[in-house]
ModelCIF file with pLDDT and N, C-alpha, C, O atoms, coordinates in Angstrom:
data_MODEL
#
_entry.id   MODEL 
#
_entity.id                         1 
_entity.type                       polymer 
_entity.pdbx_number_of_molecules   1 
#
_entity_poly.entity_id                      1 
_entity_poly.type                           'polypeptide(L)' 
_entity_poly.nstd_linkage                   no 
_entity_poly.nstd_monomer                   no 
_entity_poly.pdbx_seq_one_letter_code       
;(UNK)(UNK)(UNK)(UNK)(UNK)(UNK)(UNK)(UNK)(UNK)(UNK)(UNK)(UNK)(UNK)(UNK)(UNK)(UNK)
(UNK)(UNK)(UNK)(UNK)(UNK)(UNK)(UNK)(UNK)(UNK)(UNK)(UNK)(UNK)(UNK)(UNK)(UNK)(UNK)
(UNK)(UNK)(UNK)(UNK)(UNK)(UNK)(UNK)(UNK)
;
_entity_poly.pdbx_seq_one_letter_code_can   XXXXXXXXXXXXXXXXXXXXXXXXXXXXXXXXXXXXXXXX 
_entity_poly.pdbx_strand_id                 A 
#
loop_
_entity_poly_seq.entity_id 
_entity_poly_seq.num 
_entity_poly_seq.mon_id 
_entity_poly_seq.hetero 
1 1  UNK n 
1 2  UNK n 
1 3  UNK n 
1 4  UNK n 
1 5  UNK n 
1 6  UNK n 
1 7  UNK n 
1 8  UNK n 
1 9  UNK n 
1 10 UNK n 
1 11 UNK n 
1 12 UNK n 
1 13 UNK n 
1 14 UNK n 
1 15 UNK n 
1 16 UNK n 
1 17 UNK n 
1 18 UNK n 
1 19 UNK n 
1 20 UNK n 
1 21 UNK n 
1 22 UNK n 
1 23 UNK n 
1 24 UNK n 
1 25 UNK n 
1 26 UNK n 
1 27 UNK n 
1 28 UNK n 
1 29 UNK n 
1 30 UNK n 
1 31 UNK n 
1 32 UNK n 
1 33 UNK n 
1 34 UNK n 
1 35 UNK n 
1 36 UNK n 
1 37 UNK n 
1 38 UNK n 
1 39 UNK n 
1 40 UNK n 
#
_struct_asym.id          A 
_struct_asym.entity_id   1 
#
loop_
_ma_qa_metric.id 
_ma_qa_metric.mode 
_ma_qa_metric.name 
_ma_qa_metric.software_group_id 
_ma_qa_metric.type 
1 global pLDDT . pLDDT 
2 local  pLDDT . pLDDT 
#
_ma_qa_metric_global.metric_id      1 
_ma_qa_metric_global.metric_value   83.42 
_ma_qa_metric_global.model_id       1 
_ma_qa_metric_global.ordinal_id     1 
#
loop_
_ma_qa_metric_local.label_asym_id 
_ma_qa_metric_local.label_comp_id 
_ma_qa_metric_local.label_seq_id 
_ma_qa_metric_local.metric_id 
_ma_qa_metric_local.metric_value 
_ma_qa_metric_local.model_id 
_ma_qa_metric_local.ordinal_id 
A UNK 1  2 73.00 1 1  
A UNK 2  2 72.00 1 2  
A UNK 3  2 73.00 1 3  
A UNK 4  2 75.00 1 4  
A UNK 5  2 78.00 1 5  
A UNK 6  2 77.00 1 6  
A UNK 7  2 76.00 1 7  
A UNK 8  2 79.00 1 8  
A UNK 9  2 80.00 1 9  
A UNK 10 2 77.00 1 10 
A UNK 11 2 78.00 1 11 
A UNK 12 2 81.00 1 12 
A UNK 13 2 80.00 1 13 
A UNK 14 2 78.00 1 14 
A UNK 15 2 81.00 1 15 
A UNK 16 2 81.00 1 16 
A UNK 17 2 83.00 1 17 
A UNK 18 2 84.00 1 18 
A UNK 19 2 87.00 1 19 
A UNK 20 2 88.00 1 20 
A UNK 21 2 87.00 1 21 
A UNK 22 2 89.00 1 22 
A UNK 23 2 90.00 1 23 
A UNK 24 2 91.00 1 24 
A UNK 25 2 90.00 1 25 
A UNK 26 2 90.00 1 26 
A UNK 27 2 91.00 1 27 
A UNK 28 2 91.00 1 28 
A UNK 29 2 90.00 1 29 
A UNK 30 2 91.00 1 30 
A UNK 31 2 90.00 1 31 
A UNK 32 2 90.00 1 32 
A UNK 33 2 89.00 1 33 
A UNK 34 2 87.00 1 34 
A UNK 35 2 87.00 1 35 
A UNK 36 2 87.00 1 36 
A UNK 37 2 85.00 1 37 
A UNK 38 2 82.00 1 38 
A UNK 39 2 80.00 1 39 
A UNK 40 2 79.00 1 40 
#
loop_
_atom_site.group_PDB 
_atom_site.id 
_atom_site.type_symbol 
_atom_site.label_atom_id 
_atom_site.label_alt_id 
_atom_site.label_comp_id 
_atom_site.label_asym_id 
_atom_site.label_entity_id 
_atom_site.label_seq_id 
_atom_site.pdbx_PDB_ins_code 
_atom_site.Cartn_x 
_atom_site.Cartn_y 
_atom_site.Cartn_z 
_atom_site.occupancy 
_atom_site.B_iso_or_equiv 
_atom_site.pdbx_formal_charge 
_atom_site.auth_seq_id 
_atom_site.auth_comp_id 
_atom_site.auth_asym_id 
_atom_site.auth_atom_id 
_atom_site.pdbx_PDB_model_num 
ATOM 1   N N  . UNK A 1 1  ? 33.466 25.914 93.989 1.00 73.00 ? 1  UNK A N  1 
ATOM 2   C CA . UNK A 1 1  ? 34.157 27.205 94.063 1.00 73.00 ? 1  UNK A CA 1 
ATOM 3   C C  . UNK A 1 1  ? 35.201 27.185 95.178 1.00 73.00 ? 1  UNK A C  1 
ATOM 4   O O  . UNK A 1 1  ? 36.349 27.629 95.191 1.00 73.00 ? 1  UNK A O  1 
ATOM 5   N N  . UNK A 1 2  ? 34.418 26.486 96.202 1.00 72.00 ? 2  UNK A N  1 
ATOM 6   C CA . UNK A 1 2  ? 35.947 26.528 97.380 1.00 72.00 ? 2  UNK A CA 1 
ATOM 7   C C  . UNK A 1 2  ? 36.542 25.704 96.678 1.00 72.00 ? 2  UNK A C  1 
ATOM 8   O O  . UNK A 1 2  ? 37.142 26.460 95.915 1.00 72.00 ? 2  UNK A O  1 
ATOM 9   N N  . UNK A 1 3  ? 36.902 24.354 96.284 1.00 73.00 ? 3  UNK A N  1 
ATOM 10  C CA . UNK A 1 3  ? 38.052 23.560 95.580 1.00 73.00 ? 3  UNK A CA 1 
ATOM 11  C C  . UNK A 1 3  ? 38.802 24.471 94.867 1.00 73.00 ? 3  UNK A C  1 
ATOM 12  O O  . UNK A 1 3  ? 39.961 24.698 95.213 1.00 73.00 ? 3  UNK A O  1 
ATOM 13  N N  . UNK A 1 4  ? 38.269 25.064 93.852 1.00 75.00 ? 4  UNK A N  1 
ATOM 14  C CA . UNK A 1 4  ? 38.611 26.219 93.018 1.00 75.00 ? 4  UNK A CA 1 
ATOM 15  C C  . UNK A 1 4  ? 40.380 27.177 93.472 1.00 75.00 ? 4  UNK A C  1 
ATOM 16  O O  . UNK A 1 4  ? 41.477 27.143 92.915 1.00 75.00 ? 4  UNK A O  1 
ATOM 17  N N  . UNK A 1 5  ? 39.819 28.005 94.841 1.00 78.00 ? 5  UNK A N  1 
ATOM 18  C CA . UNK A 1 5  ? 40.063 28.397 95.492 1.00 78.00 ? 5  UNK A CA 1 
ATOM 19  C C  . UNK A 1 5  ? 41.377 28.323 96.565 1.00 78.00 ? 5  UNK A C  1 
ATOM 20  O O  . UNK A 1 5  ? 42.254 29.145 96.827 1.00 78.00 ? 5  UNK A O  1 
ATOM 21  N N  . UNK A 1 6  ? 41.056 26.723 97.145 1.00 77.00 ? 6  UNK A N  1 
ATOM 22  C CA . UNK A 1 6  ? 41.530 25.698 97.386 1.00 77.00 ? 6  UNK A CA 1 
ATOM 23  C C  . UNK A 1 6  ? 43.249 25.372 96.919 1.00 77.00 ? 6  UNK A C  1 
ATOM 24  O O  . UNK A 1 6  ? 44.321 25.491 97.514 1.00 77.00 ? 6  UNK A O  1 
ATOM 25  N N  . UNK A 1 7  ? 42.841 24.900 95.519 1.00 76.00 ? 7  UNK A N  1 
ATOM 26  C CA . UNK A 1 7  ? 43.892 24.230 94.594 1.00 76.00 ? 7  UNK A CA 1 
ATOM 27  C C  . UNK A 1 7  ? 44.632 25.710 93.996 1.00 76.00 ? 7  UNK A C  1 
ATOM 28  O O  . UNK A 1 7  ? 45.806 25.733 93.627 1.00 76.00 ? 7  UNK A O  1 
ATOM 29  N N  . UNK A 1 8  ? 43.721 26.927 93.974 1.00 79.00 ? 8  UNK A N  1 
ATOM 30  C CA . UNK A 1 8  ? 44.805 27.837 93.898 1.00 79.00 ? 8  UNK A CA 1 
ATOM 31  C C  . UNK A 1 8  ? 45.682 27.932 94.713 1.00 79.00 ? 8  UNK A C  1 
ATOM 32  O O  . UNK A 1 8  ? 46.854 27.925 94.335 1.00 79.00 ? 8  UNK A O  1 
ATOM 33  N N  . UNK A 1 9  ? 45.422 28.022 95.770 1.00 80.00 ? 9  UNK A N  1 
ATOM 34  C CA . UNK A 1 9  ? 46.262 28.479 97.121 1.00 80.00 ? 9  UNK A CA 1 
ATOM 35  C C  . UNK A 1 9  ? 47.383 27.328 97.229 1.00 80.00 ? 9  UNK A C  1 
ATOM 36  O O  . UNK A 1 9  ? 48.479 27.741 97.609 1.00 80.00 ? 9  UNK A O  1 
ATOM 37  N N  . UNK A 1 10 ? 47.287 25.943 96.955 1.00 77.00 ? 10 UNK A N  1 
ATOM 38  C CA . UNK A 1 10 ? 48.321 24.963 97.059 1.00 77.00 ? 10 UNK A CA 1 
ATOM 39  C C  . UNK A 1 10 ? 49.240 24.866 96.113 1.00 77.00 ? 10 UNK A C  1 
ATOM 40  O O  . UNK A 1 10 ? 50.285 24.239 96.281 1.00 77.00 ? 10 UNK A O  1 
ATOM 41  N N  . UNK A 1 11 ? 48.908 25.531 94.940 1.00 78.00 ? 11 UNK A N  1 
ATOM 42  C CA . UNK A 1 11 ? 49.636 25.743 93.750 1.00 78.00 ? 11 UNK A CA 1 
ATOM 43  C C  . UNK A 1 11 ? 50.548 27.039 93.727 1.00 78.00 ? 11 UNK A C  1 
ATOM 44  O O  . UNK A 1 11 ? 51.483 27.174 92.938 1.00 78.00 ? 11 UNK A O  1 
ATOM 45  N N  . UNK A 1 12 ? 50.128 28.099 94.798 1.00 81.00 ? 12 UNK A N  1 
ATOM 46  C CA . UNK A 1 12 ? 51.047 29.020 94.863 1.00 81.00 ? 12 UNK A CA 1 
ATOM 47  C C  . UNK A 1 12 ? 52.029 29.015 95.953 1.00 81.00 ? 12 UNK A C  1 
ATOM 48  O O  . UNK A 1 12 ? 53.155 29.498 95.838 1.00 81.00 ? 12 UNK A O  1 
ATOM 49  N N  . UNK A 1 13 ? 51.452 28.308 97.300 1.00 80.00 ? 13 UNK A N  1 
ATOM 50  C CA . UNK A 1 13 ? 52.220 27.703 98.349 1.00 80.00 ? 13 UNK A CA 1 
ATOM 51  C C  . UNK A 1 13 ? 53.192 26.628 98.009 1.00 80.00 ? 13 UNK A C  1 
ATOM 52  O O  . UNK A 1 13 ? 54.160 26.432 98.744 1.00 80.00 ? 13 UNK A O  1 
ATOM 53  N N  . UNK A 1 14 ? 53.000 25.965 97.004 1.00 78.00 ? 14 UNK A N  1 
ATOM 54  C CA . UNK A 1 14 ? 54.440 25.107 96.336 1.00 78.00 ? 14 UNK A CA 1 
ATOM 55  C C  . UNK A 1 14 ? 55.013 25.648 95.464 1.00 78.00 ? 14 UNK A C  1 
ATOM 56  O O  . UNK A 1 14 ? 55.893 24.915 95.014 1.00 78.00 ? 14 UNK A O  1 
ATOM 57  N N  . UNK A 1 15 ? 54.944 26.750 94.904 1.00 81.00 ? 15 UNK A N  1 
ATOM 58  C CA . UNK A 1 15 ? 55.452 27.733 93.817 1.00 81.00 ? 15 UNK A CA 1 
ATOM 59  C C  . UNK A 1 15 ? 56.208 28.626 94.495 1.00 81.00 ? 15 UNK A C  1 
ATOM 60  O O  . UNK A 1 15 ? 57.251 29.090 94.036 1.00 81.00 ? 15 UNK A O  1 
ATOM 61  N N  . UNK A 1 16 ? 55.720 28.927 95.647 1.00 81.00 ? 16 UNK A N  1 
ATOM 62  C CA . UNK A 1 16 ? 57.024 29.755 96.452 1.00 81.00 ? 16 UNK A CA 1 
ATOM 63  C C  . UNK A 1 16 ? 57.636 29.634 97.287 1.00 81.00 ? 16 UNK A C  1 
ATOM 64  O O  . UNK A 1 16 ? 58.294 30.452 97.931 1.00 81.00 ? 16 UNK A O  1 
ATOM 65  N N  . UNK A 1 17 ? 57.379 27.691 97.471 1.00 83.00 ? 17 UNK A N  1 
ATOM 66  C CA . UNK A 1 17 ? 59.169 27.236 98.019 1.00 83.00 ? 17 UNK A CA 1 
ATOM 67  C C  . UNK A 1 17 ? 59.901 26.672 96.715 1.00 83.00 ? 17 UNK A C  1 
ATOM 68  O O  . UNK A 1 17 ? 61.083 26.340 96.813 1.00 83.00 ? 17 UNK A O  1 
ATOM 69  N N  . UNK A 1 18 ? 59.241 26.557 95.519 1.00 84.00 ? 18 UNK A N  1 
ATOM 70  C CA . UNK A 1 18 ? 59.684 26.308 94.688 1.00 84.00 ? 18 UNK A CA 1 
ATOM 71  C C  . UNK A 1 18 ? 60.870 27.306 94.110 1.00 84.00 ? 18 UNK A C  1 
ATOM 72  O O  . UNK A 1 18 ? 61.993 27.041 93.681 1.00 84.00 ? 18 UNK A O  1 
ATOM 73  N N  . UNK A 1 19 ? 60.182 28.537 94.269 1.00 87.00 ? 19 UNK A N  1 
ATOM 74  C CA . UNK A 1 19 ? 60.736 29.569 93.680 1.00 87.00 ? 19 UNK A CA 1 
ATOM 75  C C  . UNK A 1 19 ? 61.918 30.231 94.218 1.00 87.00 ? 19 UNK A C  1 
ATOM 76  O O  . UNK A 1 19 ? 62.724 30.722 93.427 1.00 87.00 ? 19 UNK A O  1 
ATOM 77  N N  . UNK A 1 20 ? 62.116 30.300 95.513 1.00 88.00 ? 20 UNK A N  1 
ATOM 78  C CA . UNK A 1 20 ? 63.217 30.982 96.494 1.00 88.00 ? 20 UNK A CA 1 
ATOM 79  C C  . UNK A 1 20 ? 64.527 29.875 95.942 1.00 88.00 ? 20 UNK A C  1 
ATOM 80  O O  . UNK A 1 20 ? 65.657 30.057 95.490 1.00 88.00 ? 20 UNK A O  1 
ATOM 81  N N  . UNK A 1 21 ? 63.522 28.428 96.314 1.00 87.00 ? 21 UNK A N  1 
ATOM 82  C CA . UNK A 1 21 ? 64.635 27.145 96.126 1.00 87.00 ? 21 UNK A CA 1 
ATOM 83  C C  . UNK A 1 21 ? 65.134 27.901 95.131 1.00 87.00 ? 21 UNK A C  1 
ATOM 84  O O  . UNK A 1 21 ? 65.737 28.919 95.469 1.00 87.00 ? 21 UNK A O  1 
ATOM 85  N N  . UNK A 1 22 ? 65.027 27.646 93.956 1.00 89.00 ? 22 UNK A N  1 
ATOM 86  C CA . UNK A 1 22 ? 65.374 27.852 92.687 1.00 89.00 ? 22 UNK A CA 1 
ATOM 87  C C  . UNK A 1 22 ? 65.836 29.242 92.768 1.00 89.00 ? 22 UNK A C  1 
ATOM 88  O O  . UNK A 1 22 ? 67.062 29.285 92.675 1.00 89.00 ? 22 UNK A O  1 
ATOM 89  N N  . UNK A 1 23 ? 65.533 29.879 92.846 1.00 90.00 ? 23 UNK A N  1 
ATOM 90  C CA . UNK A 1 23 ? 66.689 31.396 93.618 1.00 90.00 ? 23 UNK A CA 1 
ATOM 91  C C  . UNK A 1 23 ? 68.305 31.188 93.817 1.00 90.00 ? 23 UNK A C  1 
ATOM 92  O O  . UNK A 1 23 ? 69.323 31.428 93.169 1.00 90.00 ? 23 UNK A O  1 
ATOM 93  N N  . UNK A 1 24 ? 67.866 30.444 95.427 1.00 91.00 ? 24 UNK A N  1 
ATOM 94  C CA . UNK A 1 24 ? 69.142 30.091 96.059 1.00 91.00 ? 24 UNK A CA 1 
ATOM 95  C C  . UNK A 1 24 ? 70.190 29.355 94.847 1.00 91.00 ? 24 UNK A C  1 
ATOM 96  O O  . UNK A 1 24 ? 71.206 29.860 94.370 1.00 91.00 ? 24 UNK A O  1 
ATOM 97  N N  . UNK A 1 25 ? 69.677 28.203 94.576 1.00 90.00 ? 25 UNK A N  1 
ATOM 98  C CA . UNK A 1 25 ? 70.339 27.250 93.404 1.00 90.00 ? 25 UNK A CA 1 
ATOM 99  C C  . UNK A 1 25 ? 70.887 27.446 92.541 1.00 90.00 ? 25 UNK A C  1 
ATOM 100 O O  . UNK A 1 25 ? 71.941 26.902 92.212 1.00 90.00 ? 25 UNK A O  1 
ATOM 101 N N  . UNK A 1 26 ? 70.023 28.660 91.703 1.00 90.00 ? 26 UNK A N  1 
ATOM 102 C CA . UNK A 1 26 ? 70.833 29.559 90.645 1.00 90.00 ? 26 UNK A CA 1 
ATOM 103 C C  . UNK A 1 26 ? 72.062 30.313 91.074 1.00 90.00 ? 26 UNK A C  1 
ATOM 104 O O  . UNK A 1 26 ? 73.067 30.219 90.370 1.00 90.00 ? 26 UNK A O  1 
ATOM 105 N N  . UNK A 1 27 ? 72.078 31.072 92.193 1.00 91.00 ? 27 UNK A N  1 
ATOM 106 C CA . UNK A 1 27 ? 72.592 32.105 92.707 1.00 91.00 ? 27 UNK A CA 1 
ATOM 107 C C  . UNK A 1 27 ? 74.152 30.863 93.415 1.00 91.00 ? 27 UNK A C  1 
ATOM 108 O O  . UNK A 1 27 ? 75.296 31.236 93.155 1.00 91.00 ? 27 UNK A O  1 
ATOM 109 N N  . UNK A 1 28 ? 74.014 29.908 93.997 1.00 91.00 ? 28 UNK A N  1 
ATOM 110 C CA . UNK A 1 28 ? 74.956 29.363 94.204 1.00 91.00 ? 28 UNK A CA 1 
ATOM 111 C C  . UNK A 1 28 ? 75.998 29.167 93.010 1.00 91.00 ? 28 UNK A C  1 
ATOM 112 O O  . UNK A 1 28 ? 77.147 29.583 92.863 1.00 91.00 ? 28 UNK A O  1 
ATOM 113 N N  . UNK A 1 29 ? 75.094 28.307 92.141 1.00 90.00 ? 29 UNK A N  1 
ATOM 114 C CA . UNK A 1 29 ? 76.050 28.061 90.636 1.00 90.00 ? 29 UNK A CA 1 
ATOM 115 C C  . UNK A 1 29 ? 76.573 29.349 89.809 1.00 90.00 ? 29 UNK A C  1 
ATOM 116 O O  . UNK A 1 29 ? 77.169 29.299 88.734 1.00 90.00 ? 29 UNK A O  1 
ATOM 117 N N  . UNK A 1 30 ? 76.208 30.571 90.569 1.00 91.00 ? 30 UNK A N  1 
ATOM 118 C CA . UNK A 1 30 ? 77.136 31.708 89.317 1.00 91.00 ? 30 UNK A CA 1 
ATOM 119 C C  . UNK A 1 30 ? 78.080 32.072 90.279 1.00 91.00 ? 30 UNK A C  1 
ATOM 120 O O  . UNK A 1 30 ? 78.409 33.254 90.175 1.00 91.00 ? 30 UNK A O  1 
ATOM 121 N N  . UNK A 1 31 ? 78.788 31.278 91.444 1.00 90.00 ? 31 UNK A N  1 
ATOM 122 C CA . UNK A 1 31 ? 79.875 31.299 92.377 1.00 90.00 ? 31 UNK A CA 1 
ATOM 123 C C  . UNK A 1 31 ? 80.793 31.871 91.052 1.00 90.00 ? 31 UNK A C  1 
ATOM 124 O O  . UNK A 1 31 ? 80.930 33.070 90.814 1.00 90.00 ? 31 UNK A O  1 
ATOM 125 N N  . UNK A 1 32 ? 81.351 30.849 90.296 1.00 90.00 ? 32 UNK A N  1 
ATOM 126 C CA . UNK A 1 32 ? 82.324 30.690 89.218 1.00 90.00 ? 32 UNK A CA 1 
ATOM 127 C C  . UNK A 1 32 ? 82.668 31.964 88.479 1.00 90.00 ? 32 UNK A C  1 
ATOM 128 O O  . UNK A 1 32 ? 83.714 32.612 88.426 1.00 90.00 ? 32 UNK A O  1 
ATOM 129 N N  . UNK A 1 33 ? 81.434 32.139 87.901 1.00 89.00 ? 33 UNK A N  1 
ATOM 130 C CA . UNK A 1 33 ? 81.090 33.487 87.600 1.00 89.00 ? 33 UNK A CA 1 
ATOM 131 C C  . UNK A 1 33 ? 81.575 34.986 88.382 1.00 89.00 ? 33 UNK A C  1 
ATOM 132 O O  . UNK A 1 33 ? 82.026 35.980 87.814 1.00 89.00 ? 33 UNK A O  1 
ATOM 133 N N  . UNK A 1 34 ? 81.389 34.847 89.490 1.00 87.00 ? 34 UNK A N  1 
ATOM 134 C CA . UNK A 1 34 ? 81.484 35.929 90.340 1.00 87.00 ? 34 UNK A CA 1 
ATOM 135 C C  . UNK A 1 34 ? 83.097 35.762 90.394 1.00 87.00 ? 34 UNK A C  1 
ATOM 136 O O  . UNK A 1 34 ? 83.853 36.652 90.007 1.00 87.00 ? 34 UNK A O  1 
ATOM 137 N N  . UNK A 1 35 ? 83.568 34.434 90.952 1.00 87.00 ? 35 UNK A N  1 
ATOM 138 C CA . UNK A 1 35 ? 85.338 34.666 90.496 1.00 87.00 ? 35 UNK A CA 1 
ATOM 139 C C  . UNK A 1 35 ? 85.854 35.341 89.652 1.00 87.00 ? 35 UNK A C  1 
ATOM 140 O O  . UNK A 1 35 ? 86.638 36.282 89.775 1.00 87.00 ? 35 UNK A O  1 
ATOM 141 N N  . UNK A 1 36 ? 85.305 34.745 88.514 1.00 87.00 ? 36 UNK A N  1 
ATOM 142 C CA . UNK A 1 36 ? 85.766 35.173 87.181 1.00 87.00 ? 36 UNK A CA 1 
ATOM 143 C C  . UNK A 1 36 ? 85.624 36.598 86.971 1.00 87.00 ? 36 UNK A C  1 
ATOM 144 O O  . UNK A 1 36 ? 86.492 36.960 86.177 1.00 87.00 ? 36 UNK A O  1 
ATOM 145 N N  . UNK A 1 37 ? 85.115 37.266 87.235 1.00 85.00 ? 37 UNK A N  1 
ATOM 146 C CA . UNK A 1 37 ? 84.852 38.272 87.536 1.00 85.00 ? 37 UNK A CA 1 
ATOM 147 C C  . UNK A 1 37 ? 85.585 39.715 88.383 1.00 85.00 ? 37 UNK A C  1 
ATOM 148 O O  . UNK A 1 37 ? 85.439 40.905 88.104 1.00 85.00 ? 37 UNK A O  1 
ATOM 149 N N  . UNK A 1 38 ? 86.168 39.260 89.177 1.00 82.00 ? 38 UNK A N  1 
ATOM 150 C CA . UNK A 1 38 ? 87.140 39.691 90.300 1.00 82.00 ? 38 UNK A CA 1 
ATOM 151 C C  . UNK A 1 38 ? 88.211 39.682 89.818 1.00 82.00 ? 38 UNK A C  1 
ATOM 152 O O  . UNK A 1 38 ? 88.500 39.067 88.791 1.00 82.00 ? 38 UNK A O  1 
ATOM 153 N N  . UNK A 1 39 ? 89.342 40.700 90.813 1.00 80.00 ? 39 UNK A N  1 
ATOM 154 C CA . UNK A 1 39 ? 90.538 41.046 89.962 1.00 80.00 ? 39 UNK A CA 1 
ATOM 155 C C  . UNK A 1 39 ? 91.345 39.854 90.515 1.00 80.00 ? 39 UNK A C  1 
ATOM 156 O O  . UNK A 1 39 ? 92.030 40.018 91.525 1.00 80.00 ? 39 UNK A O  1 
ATOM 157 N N  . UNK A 1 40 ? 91.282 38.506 89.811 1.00 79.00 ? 40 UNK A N  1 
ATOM 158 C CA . UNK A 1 40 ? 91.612 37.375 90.348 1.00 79.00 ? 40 UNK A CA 1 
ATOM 159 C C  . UNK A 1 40 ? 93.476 37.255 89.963 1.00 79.00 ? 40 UNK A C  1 
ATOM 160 O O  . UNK A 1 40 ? 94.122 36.278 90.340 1.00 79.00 ? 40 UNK A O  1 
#
């Protein structure tokens, strides 16, 4: 039950540097987007 427990907690602690990462990453690549966008 602690392993259990355990392997949850390491699976959500790499899931939410996973997740911000992947935030940031997305949010960089719609730069283009956001130009395009503007009264360019």
């Amino acid at each position: 039950i602690e392993t259990v427990f355990y392997t949850s907690c390491v699976l959500i602690q790499a899931l939410y540097y996973y997740w911000y990462g992947n935030e940031v990453r997305e949010k960089s690549l719609s730069v283009p987007e956001m130009v395009i966008d503007s009264n360019w």
